[in-house]
Each structure stands twice: as structure tokens, then as C-alpha cells.
Protein backbone atom coordinates (compact mmCIF):
# COMPACT_ATOMS: atom_id res chain seq x y z
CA UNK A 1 -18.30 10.46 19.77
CA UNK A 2 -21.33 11.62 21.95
CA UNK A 3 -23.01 9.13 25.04
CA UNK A 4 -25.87 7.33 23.49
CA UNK A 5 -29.01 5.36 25.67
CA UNK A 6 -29.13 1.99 25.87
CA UNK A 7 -31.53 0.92 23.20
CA UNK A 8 -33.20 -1.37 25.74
CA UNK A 9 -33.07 0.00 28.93
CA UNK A 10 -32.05 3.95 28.31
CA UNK A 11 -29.08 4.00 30.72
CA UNK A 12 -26.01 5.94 29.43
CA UNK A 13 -23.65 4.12 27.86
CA UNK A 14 -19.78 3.63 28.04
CA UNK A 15 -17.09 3.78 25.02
CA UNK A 16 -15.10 0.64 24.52
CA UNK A 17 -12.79 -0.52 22.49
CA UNK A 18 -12.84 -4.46 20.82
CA UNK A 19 -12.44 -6.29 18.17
CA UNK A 20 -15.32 -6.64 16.16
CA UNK A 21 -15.97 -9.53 13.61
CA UNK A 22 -18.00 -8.87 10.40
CA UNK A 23 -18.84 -11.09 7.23
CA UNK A 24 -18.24 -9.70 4.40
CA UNK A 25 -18.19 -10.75 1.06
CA UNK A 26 -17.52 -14.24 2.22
CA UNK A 27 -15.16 -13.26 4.43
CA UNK A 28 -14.58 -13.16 8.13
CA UNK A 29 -13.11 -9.96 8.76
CA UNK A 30 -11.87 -8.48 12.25
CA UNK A 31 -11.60 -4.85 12.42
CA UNK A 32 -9.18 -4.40 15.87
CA UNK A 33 -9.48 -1.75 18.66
CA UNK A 34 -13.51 -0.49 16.85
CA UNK A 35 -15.01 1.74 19.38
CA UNK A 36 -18.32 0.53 20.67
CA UNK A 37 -20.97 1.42 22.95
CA UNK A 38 -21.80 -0.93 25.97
CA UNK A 39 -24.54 -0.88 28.41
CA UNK A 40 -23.41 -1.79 32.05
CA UNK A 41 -26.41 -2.54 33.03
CA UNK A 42 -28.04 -4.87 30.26
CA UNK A 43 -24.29 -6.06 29.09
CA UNK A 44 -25.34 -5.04 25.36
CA UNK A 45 -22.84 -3.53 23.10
CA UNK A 46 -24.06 -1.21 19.91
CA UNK A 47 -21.44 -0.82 17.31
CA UNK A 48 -20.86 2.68 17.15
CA UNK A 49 -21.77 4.77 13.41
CA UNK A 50 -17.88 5.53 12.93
CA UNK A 51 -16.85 2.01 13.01
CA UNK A 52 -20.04 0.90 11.31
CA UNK A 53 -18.34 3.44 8.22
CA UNK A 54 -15.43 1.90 8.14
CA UNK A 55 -16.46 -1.76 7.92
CA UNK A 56 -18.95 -0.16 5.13
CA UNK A 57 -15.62 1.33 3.48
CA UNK A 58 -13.84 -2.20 3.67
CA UNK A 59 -16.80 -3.73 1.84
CA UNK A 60 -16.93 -1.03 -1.05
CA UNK A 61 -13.56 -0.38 -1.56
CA UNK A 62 -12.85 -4.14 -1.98
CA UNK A 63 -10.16 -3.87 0.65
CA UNK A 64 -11.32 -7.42 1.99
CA UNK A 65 -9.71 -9.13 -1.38
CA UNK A 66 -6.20 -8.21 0.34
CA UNK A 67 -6.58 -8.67 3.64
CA UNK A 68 -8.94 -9.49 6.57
CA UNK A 69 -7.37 -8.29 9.88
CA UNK A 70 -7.87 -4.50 9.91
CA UNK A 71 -6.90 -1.57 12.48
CA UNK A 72 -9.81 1.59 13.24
CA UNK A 73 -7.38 3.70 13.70
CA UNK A 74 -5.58 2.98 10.60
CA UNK A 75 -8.79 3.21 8.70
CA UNK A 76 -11.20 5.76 10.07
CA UNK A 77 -10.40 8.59 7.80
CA UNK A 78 -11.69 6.53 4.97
């Protein structure tokens, strides 16, 4: 994952790691340890394109029906 700008103030931003919580199809689901972008300076985070494919991959596989805690790691390589 490259550094992206801040969308609102163009300083670099960091890589973190959290838990990010996403309805879908109803559902509350947490996807744990989701790599994120976050902007010291303005405090924003940006969910980051690979974790934005995975919550897209929990919605259209269905895999929401069976559970709604998830791990990144465990499902990036969807």
C-alpha cells in the first residue's frame, strides 16, 4: 500500500490498523485489524481500497448470512 494525501489538507498520511464497522445488508458488520489511512494533522481516517474490496467481497459473496465479525487478514485474498 502506497502513502496517499490527506483529502483535505494534502499532508501525507500514516497506515493504521482498526476495526472498521460497515452496514451491510442489514447487518452491522466489523471487519478487525482493516488497514486505514489517517491524517495526523486533520485526525481524518480514509478507508484504504484493499479493505474497501474486502468489505465489497463480504457483501457479494453473501458471507454476512454466516457471520458478522470478520478478520483482513483472513480475507484479503478474496
Amino acid at each position: 500500500m502506497k502513502i496517499i494525501k490527506c483529502l483535505f489538507c494534502s499532508k501525507p498520511t500514516s497506515i493504521n490498523k482498526i476495526n472498521i464497522k460497515k452496514k451491510i445488508n442489514g447487518k452491522v458488520v466489523t471487519l478487525t485489524n482493516a488497514p486505514v489511512y489517517y491524517c495526523e494533522k486533520c485526525k481524518e481516517t480514509f478507508i484504504s481500497k484493499e479493505a474497501q474490496d474486502v468489505l465489497i467481497a463480504i457483501r457479494e459473496k453473501n458471507l454476512d448470512k454466516k457471520n458478522v465479525l470478520f478478520n483482513y487478514e483472513d480475507l484479503k485474498k478474496l
